[in-house]
PDB file of N, CA and C in Angstrom:
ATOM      1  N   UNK A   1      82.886  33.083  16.369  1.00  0.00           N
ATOM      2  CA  UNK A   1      83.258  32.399  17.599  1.00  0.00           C
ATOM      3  C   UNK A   1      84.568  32.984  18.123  1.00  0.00           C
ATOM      4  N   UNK A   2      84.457  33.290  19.773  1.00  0.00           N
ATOM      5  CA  UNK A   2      86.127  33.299  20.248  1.00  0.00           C
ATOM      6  C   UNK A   2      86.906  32.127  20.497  1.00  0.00           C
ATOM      7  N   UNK A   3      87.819  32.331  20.187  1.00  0.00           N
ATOM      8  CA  UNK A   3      88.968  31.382  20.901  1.00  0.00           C
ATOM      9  C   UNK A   3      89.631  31.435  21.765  1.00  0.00           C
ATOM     10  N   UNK A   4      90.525  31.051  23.040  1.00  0.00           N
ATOM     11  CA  UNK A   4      90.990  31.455  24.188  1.00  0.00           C
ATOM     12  C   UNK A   4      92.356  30.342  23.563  1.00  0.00           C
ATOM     13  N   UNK A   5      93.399  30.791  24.406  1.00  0.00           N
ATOM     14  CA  UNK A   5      94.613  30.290  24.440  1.00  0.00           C
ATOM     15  C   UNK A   5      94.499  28.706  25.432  1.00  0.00           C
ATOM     16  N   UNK A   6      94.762  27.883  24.388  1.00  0.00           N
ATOM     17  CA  UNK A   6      94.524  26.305  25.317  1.00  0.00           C
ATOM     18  C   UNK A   6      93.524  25.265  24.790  1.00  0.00           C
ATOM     19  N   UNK A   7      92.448  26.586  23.863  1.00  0.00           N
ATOM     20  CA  UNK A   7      91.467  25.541  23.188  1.00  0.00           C
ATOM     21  C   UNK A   7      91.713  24.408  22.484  1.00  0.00           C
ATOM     22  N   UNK A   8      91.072  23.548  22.244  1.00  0.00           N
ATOM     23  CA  UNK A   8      91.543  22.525  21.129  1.00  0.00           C
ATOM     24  C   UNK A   8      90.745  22.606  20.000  1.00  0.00           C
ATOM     25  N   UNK A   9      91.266  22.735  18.983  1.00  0.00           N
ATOM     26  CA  UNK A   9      90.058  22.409  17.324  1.00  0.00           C
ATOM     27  C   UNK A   9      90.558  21.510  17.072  1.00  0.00           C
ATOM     28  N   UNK A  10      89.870  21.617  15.749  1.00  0.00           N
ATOM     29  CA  UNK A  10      89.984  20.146  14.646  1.00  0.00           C
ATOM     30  C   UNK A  10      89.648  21.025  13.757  1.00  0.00           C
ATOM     31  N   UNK A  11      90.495  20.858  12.235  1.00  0.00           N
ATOM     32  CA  UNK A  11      90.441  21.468  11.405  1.00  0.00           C
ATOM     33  C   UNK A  11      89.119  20.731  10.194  1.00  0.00           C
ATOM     34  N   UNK A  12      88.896  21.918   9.999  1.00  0.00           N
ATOM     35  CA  UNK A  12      87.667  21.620   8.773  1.00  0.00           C
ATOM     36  C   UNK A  12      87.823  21.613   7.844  1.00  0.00           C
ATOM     37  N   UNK A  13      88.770  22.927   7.268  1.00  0.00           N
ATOM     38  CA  UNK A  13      88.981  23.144   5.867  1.00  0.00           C
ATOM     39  C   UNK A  13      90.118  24.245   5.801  1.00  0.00           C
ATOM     40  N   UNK A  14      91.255  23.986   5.226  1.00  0.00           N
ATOM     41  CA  UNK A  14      92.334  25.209   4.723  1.00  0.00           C
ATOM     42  C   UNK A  14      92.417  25.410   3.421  1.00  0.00           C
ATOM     43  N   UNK A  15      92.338  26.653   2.715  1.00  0.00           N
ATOM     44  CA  UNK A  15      92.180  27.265   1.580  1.00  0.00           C
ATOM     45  C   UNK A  15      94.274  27.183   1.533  1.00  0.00           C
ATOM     46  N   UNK A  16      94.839  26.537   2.430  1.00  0.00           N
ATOM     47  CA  UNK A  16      96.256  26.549   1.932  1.00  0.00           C
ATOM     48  C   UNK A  16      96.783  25.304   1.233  1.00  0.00           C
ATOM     49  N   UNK A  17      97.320  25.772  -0.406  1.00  0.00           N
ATOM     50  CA  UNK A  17      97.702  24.287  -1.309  1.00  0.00           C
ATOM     51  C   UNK A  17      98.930  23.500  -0.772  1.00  0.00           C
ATOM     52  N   UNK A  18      99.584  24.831   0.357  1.00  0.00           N
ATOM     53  CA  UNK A  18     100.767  24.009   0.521  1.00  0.00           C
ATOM     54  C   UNK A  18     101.110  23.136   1.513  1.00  0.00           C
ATOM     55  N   UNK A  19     100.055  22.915   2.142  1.00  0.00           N
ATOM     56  CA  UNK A  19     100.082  22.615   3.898  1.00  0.00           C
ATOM     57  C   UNK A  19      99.922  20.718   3.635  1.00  0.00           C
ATOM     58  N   UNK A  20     100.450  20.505   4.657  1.00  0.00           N
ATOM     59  CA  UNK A  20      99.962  18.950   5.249  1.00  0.00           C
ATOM     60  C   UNK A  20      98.953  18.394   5.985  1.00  0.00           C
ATOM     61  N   UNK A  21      98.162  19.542   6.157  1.00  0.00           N
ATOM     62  CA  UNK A  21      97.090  19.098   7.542  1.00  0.00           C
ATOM     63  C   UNK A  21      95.944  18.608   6.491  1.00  0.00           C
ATOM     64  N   UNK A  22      95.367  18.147   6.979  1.00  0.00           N
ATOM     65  CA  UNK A  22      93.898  17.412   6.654  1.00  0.00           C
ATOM     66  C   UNK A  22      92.811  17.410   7.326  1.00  0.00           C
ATOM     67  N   UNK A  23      91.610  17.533   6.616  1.00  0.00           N
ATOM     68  CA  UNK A  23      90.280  17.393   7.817  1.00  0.00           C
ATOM     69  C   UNK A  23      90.560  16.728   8.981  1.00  0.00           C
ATOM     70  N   UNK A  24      89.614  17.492   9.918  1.00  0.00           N
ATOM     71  CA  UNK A  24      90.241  16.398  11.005  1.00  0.00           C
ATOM     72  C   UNK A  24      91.161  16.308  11.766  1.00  0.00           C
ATOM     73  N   UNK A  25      92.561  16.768  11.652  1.00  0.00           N
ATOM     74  CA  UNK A  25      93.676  17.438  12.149  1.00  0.00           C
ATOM     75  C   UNK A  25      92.920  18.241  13.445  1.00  0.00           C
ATOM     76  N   UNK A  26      93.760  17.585  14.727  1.00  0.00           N
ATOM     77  CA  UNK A  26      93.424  18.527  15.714  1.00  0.00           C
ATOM     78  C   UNK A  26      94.981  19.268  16.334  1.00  0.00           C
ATOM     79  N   UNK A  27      94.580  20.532  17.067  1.00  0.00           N
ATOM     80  CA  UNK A  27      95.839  21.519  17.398  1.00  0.00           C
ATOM     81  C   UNK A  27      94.615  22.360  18.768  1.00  0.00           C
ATOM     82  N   UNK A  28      96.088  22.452  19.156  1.00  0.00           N
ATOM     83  CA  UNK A  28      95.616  23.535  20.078  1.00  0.00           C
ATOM     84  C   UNK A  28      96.051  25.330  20.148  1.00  0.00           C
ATOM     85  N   UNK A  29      94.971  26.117  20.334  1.00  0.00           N
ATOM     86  CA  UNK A  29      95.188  27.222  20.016  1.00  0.00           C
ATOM     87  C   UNK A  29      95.848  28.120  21.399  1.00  0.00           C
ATOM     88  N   UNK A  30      97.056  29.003  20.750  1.00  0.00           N
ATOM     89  CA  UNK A  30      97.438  29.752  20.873  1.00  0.00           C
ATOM     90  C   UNK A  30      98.062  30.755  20.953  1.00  0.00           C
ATOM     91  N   UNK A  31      96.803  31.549  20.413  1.00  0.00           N
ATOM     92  CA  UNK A  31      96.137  32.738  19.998  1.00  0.00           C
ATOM     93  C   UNK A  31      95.297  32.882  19.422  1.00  0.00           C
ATOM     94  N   UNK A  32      94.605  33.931  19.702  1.00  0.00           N
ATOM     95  CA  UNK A  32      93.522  34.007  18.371  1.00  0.00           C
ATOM     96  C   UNK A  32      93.399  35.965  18.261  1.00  0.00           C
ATOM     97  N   UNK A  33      94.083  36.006  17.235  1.00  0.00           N
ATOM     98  CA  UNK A  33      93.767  37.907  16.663  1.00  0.00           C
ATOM     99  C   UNK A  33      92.328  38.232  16.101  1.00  0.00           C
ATOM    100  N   UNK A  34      91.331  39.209  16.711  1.00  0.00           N
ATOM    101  CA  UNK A  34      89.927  38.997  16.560  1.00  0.00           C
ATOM    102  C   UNK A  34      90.178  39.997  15.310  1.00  0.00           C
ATOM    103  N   UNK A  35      91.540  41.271  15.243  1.00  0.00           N
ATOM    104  CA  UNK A  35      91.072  42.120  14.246  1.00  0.00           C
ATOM    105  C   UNK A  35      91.673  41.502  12.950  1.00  0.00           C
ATOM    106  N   UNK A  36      92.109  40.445  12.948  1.00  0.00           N
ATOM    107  CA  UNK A  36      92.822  39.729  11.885  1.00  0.00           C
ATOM    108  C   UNK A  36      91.815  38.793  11.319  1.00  0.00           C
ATOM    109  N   UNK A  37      91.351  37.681  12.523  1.00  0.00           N
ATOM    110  CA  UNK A  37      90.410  36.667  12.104  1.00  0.00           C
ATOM    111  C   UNK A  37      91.558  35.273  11.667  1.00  0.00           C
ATOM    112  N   UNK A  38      92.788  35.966  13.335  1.00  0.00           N
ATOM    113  CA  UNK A  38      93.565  34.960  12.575  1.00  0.00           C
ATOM    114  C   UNK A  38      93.734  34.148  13.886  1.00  0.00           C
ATOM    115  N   UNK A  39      93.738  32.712  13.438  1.00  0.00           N
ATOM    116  CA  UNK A  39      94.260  31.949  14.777  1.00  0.00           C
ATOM    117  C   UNK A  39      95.550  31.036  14.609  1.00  0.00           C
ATOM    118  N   UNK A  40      96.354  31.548  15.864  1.00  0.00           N
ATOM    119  CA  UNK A  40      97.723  30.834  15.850  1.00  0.00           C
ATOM    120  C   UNK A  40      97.466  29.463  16.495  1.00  0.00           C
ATOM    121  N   UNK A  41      98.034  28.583  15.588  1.00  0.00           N
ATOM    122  CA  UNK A  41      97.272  27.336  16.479  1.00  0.00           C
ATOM    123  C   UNK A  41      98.789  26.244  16.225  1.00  0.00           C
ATOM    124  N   UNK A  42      98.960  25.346  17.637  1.00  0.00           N
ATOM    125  CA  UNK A  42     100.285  24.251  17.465  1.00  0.00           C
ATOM    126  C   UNK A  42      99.414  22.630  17.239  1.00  0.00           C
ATOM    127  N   UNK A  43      99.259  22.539  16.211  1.00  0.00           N
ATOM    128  CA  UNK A  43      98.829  21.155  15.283  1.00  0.00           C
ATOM    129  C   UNK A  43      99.731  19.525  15.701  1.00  0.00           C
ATOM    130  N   UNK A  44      99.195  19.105  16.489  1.00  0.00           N
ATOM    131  CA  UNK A  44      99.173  17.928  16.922  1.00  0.00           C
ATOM    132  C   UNK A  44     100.677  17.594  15.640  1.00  0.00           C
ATOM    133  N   UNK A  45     100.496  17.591  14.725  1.00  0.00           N
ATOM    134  CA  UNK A  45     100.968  16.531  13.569  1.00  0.00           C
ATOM    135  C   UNK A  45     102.772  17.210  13.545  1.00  0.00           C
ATOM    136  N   UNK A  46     102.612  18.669  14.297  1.00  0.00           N
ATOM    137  CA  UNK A  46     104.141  19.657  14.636  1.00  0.00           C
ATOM    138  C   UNK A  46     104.033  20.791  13.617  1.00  0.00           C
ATOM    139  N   UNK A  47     102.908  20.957  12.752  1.00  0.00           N
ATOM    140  CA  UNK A  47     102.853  22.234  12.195  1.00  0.00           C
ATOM    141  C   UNK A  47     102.185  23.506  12.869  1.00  0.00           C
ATOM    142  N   UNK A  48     102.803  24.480  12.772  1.00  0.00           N
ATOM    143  CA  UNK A  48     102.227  25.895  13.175  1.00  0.00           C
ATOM    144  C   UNK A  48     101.511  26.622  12.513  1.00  0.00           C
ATOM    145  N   UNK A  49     100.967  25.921  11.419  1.00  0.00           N
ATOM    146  CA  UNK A  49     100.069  26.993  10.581  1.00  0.00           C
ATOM    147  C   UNK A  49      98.798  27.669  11.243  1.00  0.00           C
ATOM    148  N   UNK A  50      99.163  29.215  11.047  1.00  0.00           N
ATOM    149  CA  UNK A  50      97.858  29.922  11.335  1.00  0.00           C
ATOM    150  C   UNK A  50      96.897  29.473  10.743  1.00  0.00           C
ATOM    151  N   UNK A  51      95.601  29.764  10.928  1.00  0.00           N
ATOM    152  CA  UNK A  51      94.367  29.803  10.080  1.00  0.00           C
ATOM    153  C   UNK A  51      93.631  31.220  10.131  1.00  0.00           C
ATOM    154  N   UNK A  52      93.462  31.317   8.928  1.00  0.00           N
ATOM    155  CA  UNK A  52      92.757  32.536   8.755  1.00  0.00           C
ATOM    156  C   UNK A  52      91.112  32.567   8.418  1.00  0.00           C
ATOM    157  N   UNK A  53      90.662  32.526   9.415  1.00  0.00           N
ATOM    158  CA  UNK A  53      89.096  32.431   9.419  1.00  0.00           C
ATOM    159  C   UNK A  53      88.618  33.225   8.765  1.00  0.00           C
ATOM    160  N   UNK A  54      89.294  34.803   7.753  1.00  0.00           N
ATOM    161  CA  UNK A  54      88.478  35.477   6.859  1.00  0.00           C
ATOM    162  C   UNK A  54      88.641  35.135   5.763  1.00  0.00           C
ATOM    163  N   UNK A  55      89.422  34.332   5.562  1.00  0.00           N
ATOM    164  CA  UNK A  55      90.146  33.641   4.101  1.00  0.00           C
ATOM    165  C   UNK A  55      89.332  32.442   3.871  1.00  0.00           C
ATOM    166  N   UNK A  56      88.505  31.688   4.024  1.00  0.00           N
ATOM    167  CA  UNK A  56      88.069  30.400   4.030  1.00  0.00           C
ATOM    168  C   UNK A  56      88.944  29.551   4.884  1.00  0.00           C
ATOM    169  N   UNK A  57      89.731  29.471   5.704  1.00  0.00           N
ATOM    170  CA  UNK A  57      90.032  28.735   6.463  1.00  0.00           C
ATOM    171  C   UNK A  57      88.806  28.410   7.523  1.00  0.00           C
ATOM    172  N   UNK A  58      88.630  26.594   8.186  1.00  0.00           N
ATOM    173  CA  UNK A  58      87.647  26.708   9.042  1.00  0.00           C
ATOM    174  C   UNK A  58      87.894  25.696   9.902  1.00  0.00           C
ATOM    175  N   UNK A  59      88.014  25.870  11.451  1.00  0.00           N
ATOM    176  CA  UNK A  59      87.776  24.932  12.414  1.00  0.00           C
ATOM    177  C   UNK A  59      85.963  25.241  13.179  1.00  0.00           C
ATOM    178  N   UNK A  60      86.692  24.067  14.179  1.00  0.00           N
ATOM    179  CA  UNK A  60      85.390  23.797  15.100  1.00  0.00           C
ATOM    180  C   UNK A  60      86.032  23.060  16.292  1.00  0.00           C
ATOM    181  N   UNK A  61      85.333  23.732  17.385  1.00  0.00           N
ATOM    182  CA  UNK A  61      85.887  23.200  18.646  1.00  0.00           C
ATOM    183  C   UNK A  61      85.917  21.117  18.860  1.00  0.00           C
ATOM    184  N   UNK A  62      87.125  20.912  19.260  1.00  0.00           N
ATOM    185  CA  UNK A  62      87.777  19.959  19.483  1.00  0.00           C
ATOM    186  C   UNK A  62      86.358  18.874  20.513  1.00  0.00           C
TER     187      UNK A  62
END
């Protein structure tokens, strides 16, 4: 899937132990690097964690 700058997700799943977000967590994206598979996204909750969609990280549109 692409992402455009403005989208909204909701997070599915982060392969990160250190993070605060939780299923469900919605953010809005922007950025998304297609040769990375990485999306810069600003998380409702005030975190900036990327997600890395080749890593097991996983959203779905908002």
């Amino acid at each position: 899937m692409t992402y455009k700058q403005g989208d909204r997700i909701v997070l599915v799943h982060t392969s990160d132990p250190h993070t605060d977000l939780n299923a469900g967590d919605q953010g809005t994206v922007r950025r998304y690097n297609t040769n990375l598979a990485k999306l810069s996204v600003d998380w409702d909750s005030g975190s900036t964690l990327s997600m890395l969609l080749g890593d097991g990280d996983e959203v779905r549109p908002a």
